[in-house]
Protein backbone atom coordinates (compact mmCIF):
# COMPACT_ATOMS: atom_id res chain seq x y z
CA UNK A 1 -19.73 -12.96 -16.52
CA UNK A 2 -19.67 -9.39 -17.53
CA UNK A 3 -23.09 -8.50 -15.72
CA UNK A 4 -21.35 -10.42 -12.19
CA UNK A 5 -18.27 -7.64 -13.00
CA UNK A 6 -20.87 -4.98 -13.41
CA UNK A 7 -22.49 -5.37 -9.86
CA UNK A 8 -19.48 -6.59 -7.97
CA UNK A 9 -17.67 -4.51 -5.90
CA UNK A 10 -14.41 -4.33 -8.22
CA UNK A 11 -16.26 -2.47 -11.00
CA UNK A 12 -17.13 0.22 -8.43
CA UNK A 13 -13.66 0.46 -7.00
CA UNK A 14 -12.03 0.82 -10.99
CA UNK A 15 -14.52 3.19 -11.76
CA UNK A 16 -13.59 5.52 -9.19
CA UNK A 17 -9.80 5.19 -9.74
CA UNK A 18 -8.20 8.45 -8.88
CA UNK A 19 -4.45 8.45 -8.37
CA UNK A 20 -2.37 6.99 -11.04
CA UNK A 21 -0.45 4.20 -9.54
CA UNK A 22 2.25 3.02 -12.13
CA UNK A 23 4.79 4.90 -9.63
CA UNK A 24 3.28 3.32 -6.66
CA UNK A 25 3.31 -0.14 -7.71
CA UNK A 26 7.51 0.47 -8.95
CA UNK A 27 7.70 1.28 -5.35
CA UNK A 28 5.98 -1.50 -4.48
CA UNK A 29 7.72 -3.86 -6.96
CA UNK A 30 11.46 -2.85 -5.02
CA UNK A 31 10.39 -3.14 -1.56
CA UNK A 32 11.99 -5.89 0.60
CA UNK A 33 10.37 -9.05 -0.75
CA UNK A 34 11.18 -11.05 2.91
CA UNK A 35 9.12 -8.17 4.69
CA UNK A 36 5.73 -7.59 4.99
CA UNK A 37 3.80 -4.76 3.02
CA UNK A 38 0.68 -2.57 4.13
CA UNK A 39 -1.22 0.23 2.41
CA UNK A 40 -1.09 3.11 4.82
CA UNK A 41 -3.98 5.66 5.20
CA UNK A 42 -6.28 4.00 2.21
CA UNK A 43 -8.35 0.67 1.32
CA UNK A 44 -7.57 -1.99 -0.73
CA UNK A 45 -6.75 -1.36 -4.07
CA UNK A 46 -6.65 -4.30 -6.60
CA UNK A 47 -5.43 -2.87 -9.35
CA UNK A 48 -2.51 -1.40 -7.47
CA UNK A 49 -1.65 -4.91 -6.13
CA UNK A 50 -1.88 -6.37 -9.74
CA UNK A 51 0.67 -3.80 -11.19
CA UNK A 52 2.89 -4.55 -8.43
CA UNK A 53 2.62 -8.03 -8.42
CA UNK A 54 2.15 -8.06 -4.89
CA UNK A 55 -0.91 -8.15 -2.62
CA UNK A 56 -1.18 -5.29 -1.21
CA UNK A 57 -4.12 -4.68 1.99
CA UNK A 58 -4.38 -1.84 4.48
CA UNK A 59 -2.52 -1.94 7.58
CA UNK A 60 -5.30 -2.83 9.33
CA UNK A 61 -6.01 -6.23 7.70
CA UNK A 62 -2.49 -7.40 7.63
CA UNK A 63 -1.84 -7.07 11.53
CA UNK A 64 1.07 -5.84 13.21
CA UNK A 65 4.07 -8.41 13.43
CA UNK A 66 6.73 -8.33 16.07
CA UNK A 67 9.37 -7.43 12.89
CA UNK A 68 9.11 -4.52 10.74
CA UNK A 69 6.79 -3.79 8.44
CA UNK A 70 6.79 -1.89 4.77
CA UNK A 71 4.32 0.67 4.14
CA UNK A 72 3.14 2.29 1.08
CA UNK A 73 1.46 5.79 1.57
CA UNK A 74 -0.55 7.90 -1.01
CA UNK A 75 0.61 11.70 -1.50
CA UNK A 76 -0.76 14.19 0.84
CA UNK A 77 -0.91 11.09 3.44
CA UNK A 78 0.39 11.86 6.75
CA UNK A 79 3.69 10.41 8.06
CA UNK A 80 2.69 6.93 9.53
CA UNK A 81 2.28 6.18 13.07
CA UNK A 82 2.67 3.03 14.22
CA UNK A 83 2.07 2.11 17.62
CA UNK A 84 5.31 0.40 19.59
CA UNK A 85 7.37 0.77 15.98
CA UNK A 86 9.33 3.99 14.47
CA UNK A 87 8.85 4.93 10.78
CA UNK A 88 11.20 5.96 8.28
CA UNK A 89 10.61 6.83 4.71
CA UNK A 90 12.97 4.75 1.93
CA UNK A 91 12.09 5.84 -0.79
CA UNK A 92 9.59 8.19 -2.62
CA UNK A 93 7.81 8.79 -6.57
CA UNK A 94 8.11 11.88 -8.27
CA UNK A 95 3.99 11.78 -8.23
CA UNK A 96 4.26 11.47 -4.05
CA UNK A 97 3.82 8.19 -3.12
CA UNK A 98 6.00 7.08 -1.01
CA UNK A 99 7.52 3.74 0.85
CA UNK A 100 8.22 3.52 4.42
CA UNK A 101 10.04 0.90 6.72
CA UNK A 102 8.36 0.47 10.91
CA UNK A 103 10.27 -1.40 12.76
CA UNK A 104 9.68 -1.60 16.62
CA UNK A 105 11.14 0.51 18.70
CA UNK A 106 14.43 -0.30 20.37
């Protein structure tokens, strides 16, 4: 089993770890449940969606919906743009991350 963990994918991704994310995932963890939720500006990050208890993908993968969507964005990121929908932060971690509601345009 531990040789399969060794030369998956996964092992790669935790070795290379570079942000904490204990902040991220609290952000995470008190987003709207009933809404969607997309990493913005990064890739998947399985540990991240683990500590939050939530699966968390990039934008990309999850699609746009016609409602609004939640985003999560790494510090340094830059403020989301998503097409047909206006973005507004909710809430932010003293370490930068920071959560952000799209909803379409009115």
């Amino acid at each position: 089993g531990l040789l399969l963990l060794f030369n998956g994918p996964l092992w790669h991704w935790e070795l290379n770890e570079q942000r904490p994310i204990a902040a991220a995932a609290e952000l995470a963890r008190s987003a709207d449940p009933e809404l969607s939720i997309a990493l913005w500006s990064q890739s998947e990050r399985p540990s991240l969606s683990w500590q939050s208890q939530r699966r968390l993908q990039p934008l990309s993968k999850l699609g746009l919906s016609a409602g609004p969507v939640q985003l999560l964005s790494p510090p340094e990121a830059p403020i989301p743009e998503v097409a047909g929908q206006q973005c507004r932060q909710q809430r932010s971690s003293e370490d930068g991350w920071s959560l952000w509601l799209c909803a379409p345009n009115p």
